[in-house]
N, C-alpha and C. Protein backbone atom coordinates (compact mmCIF):
# COMPACT_ATOMS: atom_id res chain seq x y z
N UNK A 1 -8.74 -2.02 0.26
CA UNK A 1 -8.94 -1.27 1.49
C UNK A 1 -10.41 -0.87 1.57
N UNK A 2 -11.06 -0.87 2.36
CA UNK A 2 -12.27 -0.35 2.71
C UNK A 2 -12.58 0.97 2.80
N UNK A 3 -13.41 1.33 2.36
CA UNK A 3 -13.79 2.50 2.10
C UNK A 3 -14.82 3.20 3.34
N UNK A 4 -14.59 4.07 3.87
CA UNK A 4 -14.85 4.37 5.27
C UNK A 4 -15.37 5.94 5.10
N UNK A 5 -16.56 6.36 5.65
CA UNK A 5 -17.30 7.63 5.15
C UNK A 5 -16.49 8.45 5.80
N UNK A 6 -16.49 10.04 5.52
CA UNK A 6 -15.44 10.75 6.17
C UNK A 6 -15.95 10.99 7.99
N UNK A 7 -17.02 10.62 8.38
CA UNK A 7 -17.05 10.38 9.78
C UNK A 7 -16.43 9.28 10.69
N UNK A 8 -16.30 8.23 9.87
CA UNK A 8 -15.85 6.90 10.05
C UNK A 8 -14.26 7.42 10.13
N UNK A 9 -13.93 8.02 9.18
CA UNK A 9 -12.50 7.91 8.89
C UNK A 9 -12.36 9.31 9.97
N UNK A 10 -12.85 10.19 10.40
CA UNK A 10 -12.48 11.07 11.91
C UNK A 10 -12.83 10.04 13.03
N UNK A 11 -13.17 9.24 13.46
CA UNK A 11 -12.88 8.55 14.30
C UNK A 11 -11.85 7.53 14.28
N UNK A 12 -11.71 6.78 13.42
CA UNK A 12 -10.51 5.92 12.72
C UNK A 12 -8.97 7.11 13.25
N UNK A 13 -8.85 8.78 12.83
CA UNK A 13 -7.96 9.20 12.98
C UNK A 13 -7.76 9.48 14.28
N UNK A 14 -9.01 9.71 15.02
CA UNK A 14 -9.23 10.01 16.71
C UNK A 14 -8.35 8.55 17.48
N UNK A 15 -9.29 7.64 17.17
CA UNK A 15 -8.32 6.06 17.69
C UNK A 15 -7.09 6.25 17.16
N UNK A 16 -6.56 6.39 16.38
CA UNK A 16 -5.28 6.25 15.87
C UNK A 16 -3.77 7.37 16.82
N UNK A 17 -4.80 8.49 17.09
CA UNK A 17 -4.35 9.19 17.77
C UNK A 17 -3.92 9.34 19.15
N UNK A 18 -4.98 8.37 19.61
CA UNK A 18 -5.21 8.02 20.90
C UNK A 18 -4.40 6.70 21.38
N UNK A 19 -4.65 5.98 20.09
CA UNK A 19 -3.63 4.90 20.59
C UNK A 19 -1.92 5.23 20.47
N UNK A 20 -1.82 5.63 19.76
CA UNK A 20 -0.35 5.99 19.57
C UNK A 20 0.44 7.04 20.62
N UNK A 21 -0.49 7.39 21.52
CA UNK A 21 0.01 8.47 22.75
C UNK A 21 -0.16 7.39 23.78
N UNK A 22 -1.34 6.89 23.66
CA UNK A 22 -1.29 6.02 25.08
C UNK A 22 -1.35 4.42 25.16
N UNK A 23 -1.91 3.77 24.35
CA UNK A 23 -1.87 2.44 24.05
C UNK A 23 -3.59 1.91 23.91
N UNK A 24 -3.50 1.05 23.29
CA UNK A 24 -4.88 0.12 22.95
C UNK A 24 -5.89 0.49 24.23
N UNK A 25 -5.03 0.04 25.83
CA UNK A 25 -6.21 0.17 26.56
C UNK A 25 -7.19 1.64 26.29
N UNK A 26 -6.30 2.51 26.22
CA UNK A 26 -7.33 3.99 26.21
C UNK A 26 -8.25 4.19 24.99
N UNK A 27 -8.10 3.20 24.11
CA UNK A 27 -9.30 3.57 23.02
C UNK A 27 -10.65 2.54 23.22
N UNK A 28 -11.18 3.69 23.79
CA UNK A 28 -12.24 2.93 24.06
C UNK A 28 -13.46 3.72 23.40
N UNK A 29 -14.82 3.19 23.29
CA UNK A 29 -16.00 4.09 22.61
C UNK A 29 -16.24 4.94 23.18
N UNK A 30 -16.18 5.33 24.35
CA UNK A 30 -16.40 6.18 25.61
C UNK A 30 -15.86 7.75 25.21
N UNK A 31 -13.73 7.40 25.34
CA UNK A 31 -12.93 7.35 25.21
C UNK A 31 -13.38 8.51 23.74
N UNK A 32 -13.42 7.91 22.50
CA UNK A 32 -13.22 8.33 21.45
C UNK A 32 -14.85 9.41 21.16
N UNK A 33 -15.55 9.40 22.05
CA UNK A 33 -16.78 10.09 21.54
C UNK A 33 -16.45 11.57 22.28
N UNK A 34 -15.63 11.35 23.26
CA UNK A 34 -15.54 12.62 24.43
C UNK A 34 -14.53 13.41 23.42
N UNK A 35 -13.29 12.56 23.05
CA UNK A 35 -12.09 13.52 22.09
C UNK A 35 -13.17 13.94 20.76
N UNK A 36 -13.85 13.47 20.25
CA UNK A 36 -14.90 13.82 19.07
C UNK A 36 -15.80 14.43 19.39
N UNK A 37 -16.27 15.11 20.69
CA UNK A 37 -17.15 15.74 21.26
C UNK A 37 -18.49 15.15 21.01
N UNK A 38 -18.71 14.21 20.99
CA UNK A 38 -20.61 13.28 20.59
C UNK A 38 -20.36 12.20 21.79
N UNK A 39 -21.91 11.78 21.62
CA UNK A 39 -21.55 10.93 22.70
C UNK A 39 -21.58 9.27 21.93
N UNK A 40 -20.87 8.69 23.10
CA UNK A 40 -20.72 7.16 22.74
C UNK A 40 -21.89 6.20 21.70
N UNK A 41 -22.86 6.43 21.80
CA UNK A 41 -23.66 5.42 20.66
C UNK A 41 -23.55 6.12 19.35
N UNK A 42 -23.36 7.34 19.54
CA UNK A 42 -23.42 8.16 18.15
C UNK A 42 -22.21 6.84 17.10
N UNK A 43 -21.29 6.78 17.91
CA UNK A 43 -20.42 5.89 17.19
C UNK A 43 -20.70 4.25 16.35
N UNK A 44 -21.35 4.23 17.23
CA UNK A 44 -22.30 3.01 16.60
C UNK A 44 -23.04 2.78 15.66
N UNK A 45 -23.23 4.24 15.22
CA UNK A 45 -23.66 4.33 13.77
C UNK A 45 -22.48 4.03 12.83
N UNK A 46 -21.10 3.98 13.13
CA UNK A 46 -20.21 4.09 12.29
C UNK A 46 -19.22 2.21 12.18
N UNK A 47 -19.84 2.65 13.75
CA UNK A 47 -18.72 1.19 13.87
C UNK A 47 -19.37 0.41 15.02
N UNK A 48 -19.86 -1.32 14.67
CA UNK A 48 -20.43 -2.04 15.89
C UNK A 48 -19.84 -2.09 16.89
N UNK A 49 -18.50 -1.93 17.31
CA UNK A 49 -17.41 -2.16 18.09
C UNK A 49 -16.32 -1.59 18.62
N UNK A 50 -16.05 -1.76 19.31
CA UNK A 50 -14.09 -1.17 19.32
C UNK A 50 -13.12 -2.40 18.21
N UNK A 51 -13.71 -3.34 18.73
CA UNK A 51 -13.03 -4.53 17.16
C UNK A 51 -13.15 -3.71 16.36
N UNK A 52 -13.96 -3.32 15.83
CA UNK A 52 -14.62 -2.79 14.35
C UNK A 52 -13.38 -1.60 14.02
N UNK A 53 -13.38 -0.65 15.22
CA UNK A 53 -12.46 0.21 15.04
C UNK A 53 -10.99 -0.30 15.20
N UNK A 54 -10.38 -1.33 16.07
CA UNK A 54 -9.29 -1.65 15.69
C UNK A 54 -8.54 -2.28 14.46
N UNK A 55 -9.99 -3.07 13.70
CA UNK A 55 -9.25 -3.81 12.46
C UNK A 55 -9.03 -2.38 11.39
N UNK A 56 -10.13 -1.70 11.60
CA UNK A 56 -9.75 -0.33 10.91
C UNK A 56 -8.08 -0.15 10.78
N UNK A 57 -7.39 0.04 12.16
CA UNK A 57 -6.63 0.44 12.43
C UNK A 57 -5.36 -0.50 12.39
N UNK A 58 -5.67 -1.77 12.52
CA UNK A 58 -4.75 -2.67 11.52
C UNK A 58 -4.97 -2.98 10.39
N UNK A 59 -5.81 -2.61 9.46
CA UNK A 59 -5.86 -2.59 8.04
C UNK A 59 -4.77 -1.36 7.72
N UNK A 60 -5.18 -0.01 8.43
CA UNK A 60 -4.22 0.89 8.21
C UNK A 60 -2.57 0.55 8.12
N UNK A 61 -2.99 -0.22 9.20
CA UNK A 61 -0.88 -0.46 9.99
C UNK A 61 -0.49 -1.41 8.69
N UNK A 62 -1.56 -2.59 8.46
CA UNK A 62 -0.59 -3.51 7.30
C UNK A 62 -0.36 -2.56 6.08
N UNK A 63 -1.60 -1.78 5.47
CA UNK A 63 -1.34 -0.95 3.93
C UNK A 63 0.12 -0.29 4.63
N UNK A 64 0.63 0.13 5.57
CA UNK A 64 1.68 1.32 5.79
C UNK A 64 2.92 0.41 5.49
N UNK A 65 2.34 -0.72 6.05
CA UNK A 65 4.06 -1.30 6.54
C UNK A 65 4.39 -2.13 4.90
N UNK A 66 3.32 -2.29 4.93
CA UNK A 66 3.15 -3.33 2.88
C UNK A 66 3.84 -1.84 2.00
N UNK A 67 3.45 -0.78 1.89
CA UNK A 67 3.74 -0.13 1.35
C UNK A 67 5.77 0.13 1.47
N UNK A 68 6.07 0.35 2.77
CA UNK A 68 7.39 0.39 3.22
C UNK A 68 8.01 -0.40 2.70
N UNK A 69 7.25 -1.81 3.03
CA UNK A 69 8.52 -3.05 2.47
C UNK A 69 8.75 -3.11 1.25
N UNK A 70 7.63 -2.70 0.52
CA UNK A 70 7.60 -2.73 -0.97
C UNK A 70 8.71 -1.70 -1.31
N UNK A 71 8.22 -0.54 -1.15
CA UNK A 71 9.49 0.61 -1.24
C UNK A 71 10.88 0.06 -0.99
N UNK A 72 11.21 -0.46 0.04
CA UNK A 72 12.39 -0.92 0.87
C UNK A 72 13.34 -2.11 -0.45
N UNK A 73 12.20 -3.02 -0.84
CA UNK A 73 13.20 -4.23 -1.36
C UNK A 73 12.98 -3.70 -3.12
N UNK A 74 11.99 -3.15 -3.46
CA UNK A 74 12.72 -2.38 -4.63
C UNK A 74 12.99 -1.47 -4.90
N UNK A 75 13.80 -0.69 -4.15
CA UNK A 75 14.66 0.57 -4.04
C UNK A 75 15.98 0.26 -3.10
N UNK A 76 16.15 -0.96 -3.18
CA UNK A 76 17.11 -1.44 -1.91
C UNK A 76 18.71 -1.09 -3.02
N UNK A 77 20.00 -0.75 -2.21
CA UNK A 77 20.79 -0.21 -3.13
C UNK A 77 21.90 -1.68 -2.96
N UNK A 78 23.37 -1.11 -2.70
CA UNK A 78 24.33 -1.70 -2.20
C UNK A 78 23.88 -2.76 -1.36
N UNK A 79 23.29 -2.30 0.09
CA UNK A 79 22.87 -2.93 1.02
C UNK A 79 22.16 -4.16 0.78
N UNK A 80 21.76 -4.17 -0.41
CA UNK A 80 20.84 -5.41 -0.37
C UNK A 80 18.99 -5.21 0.13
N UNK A 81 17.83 -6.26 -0.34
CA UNK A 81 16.96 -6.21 0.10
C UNK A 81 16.89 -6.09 1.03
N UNK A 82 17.25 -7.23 1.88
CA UNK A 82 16.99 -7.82 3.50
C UNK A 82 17.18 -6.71 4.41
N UNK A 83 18.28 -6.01 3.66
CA UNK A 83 18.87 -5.33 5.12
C UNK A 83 18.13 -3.94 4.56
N UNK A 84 17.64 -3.32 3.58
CA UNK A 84 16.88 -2.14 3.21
C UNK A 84 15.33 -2.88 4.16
N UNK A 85 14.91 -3.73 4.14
CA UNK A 85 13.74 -4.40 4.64
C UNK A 85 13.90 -4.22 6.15
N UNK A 86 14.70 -4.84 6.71
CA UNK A 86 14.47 -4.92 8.31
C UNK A 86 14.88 -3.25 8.61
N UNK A 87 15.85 -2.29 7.92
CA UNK A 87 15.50 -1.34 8.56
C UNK A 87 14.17 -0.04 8.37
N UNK A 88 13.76 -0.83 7.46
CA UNK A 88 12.03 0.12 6.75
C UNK A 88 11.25 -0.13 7.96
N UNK A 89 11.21 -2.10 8.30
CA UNK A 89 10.40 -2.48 9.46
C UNK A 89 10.74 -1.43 10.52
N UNK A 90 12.23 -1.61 10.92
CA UNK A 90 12.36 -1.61 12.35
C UNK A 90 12.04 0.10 12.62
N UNK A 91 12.12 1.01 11.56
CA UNK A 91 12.01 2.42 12.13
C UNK A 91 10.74 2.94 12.26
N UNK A 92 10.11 1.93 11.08
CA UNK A 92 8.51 1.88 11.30
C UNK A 92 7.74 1.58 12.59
N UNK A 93 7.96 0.40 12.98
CA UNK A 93 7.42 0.22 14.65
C UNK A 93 8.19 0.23 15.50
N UNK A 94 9.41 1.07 15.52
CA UNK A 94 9.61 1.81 17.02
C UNK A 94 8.96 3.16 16.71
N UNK A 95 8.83 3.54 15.92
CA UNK A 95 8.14 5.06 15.88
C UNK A 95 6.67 4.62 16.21
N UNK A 96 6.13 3.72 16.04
CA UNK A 96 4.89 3.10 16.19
C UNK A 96 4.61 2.16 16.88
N UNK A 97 5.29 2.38 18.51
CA UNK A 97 4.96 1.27 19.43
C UNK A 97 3.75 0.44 19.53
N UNK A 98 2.80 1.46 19.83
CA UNK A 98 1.64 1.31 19.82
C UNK A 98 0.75 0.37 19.44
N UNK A 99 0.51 1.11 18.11
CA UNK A 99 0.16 0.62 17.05
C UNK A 99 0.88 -0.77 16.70
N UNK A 100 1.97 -1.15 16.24
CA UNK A 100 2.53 -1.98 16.33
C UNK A 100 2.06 -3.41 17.06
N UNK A 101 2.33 -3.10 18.57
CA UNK A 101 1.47 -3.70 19.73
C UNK A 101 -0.02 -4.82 18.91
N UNK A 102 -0.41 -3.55 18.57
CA UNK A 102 -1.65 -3.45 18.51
C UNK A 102 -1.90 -4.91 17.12
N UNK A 103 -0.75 -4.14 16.74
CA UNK A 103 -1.23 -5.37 14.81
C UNK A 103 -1.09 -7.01 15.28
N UNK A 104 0.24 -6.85 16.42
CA UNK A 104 1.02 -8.05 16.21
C UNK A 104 1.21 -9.14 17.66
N UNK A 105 0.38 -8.73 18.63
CA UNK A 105 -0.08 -9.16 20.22
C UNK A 105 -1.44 -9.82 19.76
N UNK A 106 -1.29 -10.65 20.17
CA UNK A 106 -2.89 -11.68 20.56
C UNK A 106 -3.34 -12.29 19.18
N UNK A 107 -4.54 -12.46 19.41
CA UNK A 107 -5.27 -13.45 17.96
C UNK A 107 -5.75 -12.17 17.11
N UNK A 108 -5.47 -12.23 16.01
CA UNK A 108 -5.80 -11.68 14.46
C UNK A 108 -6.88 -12.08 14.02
N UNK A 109 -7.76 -11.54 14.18
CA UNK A 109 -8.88 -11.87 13.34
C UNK A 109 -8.60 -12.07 11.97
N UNK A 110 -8.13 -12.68 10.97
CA UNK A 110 -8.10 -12.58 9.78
C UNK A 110 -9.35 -12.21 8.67
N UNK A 111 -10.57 -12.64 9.32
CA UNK A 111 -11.55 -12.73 8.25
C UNK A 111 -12.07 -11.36 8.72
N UNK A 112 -11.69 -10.28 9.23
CA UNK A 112 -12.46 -9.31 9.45
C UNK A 112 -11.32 -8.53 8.80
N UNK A 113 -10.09 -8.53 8.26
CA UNK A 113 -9.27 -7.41 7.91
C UNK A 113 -9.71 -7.54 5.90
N UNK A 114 -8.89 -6.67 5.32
CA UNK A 114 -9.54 -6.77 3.91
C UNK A 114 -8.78 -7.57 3.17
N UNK A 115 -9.30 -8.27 2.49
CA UNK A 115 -9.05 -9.39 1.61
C UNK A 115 -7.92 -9.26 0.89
N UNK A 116 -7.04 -10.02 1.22
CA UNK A 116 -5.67 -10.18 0.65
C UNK A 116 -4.60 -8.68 1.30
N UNK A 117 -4.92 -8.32 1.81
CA UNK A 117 -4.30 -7.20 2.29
C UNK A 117 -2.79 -7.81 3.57
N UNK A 118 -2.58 -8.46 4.53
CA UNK A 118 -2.38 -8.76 5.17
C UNK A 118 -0.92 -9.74 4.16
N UNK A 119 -1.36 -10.76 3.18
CA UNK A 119 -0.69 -11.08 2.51
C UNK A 119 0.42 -10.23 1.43
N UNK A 120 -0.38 -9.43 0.90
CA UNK A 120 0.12 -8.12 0.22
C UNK A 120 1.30 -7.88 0.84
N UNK A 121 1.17 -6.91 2.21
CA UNK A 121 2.24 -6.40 3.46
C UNK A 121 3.75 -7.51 3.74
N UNK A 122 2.84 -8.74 3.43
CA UNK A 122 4.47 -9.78 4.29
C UNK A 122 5.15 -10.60 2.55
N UNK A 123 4.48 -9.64 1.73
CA UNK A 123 5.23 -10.15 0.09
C UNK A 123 6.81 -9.68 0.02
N UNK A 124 6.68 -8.20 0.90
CA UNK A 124 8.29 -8.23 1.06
C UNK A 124 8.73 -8.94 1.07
N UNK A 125 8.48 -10.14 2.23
CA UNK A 125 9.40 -10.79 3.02
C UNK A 125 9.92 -12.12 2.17
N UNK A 126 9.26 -12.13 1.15
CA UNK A 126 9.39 -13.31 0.21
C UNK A 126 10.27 -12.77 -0.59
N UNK A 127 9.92 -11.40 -1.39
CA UNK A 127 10.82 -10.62 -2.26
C UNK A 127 12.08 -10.59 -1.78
N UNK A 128 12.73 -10.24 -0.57
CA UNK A 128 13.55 -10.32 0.16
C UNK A 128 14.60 -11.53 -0.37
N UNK A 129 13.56 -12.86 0.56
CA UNK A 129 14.51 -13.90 0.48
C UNK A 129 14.20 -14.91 -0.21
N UNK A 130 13.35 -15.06 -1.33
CA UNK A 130 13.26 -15.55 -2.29
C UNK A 130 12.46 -17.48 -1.89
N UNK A 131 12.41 -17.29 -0.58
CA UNK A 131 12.19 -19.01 -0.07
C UNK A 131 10.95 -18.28 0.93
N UNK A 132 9.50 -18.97 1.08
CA UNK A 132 8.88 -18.52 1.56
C UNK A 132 8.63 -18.70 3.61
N UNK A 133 9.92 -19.93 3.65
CA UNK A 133 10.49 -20.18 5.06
C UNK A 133 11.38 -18.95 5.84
N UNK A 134 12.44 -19.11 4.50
CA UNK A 134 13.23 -18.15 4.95
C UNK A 134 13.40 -16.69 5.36
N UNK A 135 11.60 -16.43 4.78
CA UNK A 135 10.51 -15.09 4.59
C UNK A 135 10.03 -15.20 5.77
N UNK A 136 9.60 -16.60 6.32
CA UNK A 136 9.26 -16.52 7.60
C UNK A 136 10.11 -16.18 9.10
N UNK A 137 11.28 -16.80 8.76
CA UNK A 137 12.19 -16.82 9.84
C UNK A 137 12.76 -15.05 9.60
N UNK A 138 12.77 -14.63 8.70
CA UNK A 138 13.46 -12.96 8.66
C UNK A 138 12.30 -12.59 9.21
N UNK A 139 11.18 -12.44 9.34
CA UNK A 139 10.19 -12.00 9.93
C UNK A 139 10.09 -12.32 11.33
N UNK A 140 10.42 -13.58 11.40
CA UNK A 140 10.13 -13.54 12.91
C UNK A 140 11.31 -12.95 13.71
N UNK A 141 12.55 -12.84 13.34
CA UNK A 141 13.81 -11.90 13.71
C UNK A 141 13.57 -10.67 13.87
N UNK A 142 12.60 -9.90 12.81
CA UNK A 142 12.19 -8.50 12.62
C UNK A 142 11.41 -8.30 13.65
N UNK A 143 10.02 -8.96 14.50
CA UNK A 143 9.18 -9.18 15.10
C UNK A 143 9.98 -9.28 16.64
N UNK A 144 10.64 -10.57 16.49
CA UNK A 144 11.36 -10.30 17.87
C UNK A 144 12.36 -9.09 18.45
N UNK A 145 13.01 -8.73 17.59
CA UNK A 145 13.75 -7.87 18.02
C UNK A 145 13.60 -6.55 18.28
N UNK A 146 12.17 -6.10 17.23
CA UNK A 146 11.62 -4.92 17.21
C UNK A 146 10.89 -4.98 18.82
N UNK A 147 10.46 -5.94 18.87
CA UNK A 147 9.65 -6.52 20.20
C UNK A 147 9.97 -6.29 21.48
N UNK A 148 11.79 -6.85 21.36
CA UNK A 148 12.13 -7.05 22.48
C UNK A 148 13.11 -5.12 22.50
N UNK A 149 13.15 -4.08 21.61
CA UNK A 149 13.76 -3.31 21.45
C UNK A 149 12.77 -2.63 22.16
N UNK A 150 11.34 -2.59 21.58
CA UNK A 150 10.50 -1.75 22.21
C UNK A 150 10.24 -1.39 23.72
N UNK A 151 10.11 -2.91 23.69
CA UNK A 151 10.17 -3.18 25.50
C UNK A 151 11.18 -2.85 26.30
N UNK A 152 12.38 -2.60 25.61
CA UNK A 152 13.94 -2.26 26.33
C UNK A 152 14.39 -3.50 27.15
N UNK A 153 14.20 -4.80 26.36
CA UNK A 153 14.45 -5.72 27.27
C UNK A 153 16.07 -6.36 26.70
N UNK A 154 16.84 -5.55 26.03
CA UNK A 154 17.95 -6.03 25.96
C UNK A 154 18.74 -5.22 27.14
N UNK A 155 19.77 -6.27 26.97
CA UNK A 155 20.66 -5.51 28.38
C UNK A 155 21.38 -4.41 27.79
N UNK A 156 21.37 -3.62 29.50
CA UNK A 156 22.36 -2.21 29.12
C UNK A 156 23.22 -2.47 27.78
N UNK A 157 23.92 -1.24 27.04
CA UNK A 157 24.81 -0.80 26.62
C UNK A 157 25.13 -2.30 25.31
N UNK A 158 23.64 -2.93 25.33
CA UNK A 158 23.48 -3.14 23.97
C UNK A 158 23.83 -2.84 22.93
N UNK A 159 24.78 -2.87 21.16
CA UNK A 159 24.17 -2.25 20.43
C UNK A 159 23.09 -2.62 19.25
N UNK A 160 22.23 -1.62 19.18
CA UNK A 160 21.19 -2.61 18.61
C UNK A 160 21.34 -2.76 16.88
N UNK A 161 22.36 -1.53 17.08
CA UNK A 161 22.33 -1.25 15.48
C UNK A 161 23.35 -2.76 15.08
N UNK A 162 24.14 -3.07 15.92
CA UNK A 162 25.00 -4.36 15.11
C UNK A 162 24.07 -5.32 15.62
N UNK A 163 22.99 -5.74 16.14
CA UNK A 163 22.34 -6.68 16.10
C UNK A 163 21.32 -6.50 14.84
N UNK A 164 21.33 -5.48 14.39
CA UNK A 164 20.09 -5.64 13.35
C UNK A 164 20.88 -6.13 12.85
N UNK A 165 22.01 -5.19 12.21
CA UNK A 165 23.33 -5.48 11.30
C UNK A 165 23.58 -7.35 11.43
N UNK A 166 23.75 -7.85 12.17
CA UNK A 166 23.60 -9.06 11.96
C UNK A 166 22.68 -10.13 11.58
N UNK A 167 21.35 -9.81 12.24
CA UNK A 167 20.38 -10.52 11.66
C UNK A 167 19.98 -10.25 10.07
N UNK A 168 20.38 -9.45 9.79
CA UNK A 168 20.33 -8.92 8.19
C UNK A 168 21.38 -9.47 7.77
N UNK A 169 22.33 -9.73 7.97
CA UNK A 169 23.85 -10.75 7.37
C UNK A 169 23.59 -12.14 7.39
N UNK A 170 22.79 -12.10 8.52
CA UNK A 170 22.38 -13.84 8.36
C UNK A 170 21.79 -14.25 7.62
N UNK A 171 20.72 -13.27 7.16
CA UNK A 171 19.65 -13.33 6.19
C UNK A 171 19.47 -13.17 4.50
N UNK A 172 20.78 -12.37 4.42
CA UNK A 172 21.17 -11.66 3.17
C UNK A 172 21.58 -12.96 2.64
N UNK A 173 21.49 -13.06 1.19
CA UNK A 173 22.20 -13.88 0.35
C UNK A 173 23.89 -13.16 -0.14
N UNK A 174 24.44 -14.03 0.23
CA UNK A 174 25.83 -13.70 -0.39
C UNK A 174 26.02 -12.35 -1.65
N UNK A 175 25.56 -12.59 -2.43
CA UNK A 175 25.75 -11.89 -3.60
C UNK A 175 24.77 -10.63 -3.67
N UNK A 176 24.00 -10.78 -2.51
CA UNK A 176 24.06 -9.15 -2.34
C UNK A 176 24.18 -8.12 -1.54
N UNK A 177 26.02 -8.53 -1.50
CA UNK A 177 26.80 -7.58 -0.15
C UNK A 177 27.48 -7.35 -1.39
């Protein structure tokens, strides 16, 4: 993780703040110098960009969610990995629309986030299911559904809890139900 001076890291918490009430569009340099009371270039001492400040802020989101999954598949009980996994994900980014949004919409810069970090976060997903496909496809289930949950694009009177419940049955290996 990058190491960020404690001015860096009050603006890092200002964006973070800002995005999570209102969304990506409102963090802007403008935006974040007025909630920090300085004005806009002052920031530029800290950070070339709003990029600069968003990978900040998806470096943050992967250490959180890497940390979760990790927690999730080895502390997973009865239930099994998979299904301790998709619900670590899923309570994680609905509480974190935002942000979320933010990690997993559009192109990823990869070479600007911190080295090996990004990989770290989706090791769950291997730990999980032991096949690094099958790591992929539980992920992309987790992704869509969190996706399409956020957005409220399932129909009325949905339930979502037996749809997780299922995509986690599909996913689970036999022998650990």
């Amino acid at each position: 993780m990058r190491v960020l001076s404690p001015r860096a890291r009050e603006i890092a918490a200002t964006a973070r703040m800002v995005l999570e009430a209102e969304g990506s569009e409102a963090v802007t340099m403008r935006r974040l110098a007025a909630e920090l009371g300085i004005r806009a270039p002052s920031l530029y001492k800290h950070f070339a960009s709003k990029q600069a400040v968003e990978t900040v802020l998806i470096d943050a989101a992967l250490l959180e969610v890497g940390i979760l999954g990790h927690r999730a598949v080895a502390e997973a009980g009865e239930e099994g990995p998979v299904v301790s996994l998709l619900r670590a994900y899923r309570s994680n980014c609905v509480a974190h629309p935002h942000l979320y949004r933010l990690v997993t919409n559009g192109h990823l810069r990869r070479a600007d986030l911190t080295p090996g970090l990004e990989s770290w976060a989706g090791t769950p997903w291997f730990l999980a299911t032991g096949e690094p496909y099958r790591a992929q496809a539980l992920w992309a289930f987790a992704h869509g559904t969190v996706s399409l949950e956020i957005d409220q694009r399932f129909l009325d009177g949905s339930d979502l809890d037996l749809t997780w419940a299922a995509g986690g049955a599909a996913f689970s290996d036999p022998k650990d139900s």
